[in-house]
N, C-alpha and C. Protein backbone atom coordinates (compact mmCIF):
# COMPACT_ATOMS: atom_id res chain seq x y z
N UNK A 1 10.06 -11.32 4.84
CA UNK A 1 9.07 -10.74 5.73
C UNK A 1 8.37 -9.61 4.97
N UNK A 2 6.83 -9.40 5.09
CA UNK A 2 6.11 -8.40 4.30
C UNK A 2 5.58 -7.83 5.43
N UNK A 3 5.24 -6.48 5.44
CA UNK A 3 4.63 -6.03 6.55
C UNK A 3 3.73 -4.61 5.82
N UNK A 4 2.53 -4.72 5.80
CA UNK A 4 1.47 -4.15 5.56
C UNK A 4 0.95 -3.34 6.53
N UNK A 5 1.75 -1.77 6.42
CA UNK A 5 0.61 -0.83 7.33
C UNK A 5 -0.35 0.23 6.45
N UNK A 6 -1.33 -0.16 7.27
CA UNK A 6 -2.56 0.81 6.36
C UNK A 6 -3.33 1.58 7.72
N UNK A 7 -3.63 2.83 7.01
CA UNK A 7 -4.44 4.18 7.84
C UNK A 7 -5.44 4.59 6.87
N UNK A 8 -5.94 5.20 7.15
CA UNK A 8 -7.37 6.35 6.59
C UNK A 8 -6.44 6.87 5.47
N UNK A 9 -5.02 7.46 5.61
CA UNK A 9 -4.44 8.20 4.85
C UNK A 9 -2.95 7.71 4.03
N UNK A 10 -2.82 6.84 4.29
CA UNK A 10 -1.97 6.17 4.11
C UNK A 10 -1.26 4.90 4.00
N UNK A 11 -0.69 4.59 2.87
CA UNK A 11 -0.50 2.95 2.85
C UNK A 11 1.16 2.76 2.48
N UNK A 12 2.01 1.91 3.53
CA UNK A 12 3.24 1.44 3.71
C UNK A 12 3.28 -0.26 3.42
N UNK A 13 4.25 -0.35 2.70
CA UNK A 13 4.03 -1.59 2.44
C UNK A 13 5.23 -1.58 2.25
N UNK A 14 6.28 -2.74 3.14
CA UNK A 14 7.74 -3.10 3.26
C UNK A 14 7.49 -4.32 3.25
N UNK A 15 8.70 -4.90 2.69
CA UNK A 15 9.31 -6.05 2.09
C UNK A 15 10.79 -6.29 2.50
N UNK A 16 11.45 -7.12 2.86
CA UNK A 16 12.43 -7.30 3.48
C UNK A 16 12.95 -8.79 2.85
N UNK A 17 14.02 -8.54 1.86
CA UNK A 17 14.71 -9.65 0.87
C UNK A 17 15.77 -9.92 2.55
N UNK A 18 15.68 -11.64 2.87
CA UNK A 18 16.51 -11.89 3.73
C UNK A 18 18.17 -11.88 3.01
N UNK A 19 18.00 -12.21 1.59
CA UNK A 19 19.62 -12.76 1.05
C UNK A 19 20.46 -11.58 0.81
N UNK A 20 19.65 -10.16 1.02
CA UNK A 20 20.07 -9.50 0.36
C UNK A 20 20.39 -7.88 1.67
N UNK A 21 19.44 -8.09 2.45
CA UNK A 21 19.22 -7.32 3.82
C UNK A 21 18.75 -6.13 3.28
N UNK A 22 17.64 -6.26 2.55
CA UNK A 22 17.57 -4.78 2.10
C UNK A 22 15.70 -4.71 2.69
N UNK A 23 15.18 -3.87 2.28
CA UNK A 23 14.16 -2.99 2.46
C UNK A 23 13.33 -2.85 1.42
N UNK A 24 11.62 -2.66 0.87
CA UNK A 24 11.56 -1.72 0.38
C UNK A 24 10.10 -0.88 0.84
N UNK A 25 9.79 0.35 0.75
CA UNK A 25 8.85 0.72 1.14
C UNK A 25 7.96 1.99 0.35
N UNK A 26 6.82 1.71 0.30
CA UNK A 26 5.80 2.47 -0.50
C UNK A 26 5.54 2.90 -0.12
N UNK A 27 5.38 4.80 -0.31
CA UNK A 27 4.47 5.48 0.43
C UNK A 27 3.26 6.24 -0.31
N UNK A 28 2.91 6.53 0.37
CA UNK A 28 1.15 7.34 -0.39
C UNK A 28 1.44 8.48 0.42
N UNK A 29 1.92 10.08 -0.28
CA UNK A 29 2.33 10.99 0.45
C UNK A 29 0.99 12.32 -0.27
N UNK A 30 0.90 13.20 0.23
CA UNK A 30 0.26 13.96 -0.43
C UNK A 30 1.18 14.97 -1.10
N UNK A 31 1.11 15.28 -2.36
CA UNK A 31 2.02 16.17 -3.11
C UNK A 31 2.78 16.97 -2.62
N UNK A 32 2.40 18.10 -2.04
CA UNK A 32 2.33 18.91 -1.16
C UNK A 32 3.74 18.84 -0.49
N UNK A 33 3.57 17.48 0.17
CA UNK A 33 5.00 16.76 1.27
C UNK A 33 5.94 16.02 0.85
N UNK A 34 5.52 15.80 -0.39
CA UNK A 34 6.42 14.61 -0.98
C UNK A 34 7.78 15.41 -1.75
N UNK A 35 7.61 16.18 -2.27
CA UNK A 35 9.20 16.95 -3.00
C UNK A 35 10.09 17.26 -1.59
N UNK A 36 9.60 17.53 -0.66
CA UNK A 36 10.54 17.63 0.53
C UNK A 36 11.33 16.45 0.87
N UNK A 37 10.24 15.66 1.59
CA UNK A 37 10.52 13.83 1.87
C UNK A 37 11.61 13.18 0.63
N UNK A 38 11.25 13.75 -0.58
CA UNK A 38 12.15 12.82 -1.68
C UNK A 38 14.04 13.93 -1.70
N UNK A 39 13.69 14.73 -0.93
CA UNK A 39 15.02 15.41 -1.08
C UNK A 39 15.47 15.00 0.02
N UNK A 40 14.98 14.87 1.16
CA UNK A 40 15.94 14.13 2.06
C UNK A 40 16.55 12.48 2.16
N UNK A 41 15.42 12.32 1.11
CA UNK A 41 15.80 10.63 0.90
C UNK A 41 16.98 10.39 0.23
N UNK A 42 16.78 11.40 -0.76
CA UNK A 42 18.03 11.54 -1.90
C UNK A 42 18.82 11.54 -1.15
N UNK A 43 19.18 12.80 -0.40
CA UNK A 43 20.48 13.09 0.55
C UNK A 43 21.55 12.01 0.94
N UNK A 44 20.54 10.59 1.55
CA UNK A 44 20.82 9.57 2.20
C UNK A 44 21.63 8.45 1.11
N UNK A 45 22.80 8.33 1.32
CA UNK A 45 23.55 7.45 0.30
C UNK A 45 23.06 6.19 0.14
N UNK A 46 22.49 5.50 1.07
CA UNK A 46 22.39 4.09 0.94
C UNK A 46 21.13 3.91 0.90
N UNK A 47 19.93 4.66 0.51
CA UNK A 47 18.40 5.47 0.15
C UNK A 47 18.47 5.21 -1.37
N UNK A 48 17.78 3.97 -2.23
CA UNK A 48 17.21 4.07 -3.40
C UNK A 48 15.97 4.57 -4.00
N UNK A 49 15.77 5.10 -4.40
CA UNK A 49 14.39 6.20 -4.80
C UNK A 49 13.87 5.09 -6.18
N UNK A 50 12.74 5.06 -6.24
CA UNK A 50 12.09 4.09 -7.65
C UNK A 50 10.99 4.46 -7.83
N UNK A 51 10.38 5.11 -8.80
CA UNK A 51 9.71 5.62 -9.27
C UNK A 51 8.26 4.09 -9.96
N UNK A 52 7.16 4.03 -9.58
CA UNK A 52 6.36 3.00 -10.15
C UNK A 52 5.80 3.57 -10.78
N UNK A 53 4.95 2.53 -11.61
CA UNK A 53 4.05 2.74 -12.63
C UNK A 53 2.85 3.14 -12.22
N UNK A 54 2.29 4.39 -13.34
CA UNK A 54 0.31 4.38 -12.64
C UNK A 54 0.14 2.99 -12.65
N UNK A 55 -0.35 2.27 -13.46
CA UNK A 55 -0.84 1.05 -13.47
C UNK A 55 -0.46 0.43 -11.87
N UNK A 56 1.02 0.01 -11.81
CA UNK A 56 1.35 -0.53 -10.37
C UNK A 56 0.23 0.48 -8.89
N UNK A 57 0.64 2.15 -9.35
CA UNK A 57 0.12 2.63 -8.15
C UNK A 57 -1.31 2.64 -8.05
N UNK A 58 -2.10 2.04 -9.28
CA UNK A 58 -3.44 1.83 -9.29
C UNK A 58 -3.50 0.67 -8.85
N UNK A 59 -3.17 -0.41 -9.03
CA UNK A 59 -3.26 -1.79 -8.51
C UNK A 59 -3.02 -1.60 -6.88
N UNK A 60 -2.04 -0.77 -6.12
CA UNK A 60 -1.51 -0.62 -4.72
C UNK A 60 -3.13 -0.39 -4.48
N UNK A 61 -3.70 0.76 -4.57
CA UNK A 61 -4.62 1.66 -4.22
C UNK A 61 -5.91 0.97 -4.12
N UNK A 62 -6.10 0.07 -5.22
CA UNK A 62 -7.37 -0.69 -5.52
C UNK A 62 -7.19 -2.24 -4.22
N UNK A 63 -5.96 -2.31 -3.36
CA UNK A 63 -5.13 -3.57 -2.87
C UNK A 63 -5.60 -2.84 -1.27
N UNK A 64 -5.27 -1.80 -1.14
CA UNK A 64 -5.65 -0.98 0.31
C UNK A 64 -7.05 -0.92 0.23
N UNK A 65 -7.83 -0.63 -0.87
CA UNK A 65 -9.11 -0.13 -0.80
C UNK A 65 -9.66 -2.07 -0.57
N UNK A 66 -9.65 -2.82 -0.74
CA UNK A 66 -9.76 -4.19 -0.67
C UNK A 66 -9.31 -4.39 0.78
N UNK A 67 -8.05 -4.33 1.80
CA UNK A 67 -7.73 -4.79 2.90
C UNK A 67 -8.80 -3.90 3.55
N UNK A 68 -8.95 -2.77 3.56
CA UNK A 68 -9.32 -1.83 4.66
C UNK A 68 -10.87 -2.76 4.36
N UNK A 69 -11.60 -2.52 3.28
CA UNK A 69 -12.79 -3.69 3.46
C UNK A 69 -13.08 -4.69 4.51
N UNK A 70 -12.12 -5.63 3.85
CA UNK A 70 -11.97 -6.46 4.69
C UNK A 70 -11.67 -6.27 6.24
N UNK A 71 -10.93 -5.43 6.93
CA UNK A 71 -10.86 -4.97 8.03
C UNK A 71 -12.47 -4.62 8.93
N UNK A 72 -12.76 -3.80 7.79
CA UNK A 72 -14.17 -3.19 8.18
C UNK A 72 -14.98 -4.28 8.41
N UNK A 73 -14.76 -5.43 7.47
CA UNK A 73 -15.96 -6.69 7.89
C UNK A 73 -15.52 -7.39 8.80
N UNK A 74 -14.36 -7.86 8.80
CA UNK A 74 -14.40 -8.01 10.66
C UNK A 74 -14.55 -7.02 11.86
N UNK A 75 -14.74 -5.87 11.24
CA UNK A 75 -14.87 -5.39 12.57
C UNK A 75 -16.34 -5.27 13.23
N UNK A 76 -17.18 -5.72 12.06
CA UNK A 76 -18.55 -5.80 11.55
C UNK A 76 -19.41 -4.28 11.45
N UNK A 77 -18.31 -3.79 10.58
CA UNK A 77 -18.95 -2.32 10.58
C UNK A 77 -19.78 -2.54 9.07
N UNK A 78 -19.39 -3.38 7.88
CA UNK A 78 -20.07 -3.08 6.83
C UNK A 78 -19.95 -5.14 7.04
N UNK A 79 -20.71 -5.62 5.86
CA UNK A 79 -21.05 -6.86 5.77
C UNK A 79 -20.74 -7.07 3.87
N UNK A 80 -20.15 -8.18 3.84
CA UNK A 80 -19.77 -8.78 2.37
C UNK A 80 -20.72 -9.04 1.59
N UNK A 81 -20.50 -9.13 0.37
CA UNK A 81 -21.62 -9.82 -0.24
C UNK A 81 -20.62 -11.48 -0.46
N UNK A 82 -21.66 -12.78 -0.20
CA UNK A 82 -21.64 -13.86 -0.30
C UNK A 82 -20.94 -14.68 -1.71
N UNK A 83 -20.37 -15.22 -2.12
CA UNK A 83 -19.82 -16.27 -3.11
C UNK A 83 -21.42 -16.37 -4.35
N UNK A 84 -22.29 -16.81 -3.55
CA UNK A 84 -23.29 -16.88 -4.27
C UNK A 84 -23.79 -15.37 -5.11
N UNK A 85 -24.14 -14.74 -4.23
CA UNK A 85 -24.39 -13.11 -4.63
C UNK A 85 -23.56 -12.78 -5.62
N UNK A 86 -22.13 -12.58 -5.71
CA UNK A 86 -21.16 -12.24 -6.54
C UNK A 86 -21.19 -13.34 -7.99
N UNK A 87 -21.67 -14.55 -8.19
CA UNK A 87 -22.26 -15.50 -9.11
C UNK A 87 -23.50 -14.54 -9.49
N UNK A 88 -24.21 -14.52 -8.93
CA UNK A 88 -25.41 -14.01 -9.48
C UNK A 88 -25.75 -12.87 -10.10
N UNK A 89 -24.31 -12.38 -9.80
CA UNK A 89 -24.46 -10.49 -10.39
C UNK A 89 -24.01 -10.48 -12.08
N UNK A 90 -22.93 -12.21 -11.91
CA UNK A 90 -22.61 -12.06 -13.67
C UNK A 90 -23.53 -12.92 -14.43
């Protein structure tokens, strides 16, 4: 099971291995909050902490900035450019 939550400010993205019953979850914290949040996580024994790659957290970021798009065009607040259009630009 994958479950994708996205906000204005924030992007969660859990994953749930059935064979294994585990979890995992990404957060987008602002600096600020995050040395707190990672000390209580620590605290928690059965709480794995994993550190990603820029590259990975650039790919996340560029992956939200893409869904929320898409969100927006169904909601018909902004409009796509076409299959054809995107041909024509290269």
């Amino acid at each position: 099971m994958r479950i994708v939550i996205l906000s204005e400010r924030s992007l969660v993205y859990l994953q749930k291995n059935k064979s294994t019953k585990k979890m995992k979850v990404i957060l987008d914290l602002p600096d600020n909050r995050a040395v707190s949040l990672l000390e209580v996580l620590k605290s928690i024994s059965f709480v794995k902490i994993e550190t990603i790659s820029a590259e990975k957290a650039t790919f996340l970021n560029e992956l939200k900035s893409s869904i929320d798009e898409v969100v927006l065009a169904k909601q018909g607040k902004i409009k796509l450019k076409s299959a054809d259009d995107l041909l024509y630009e290269l």
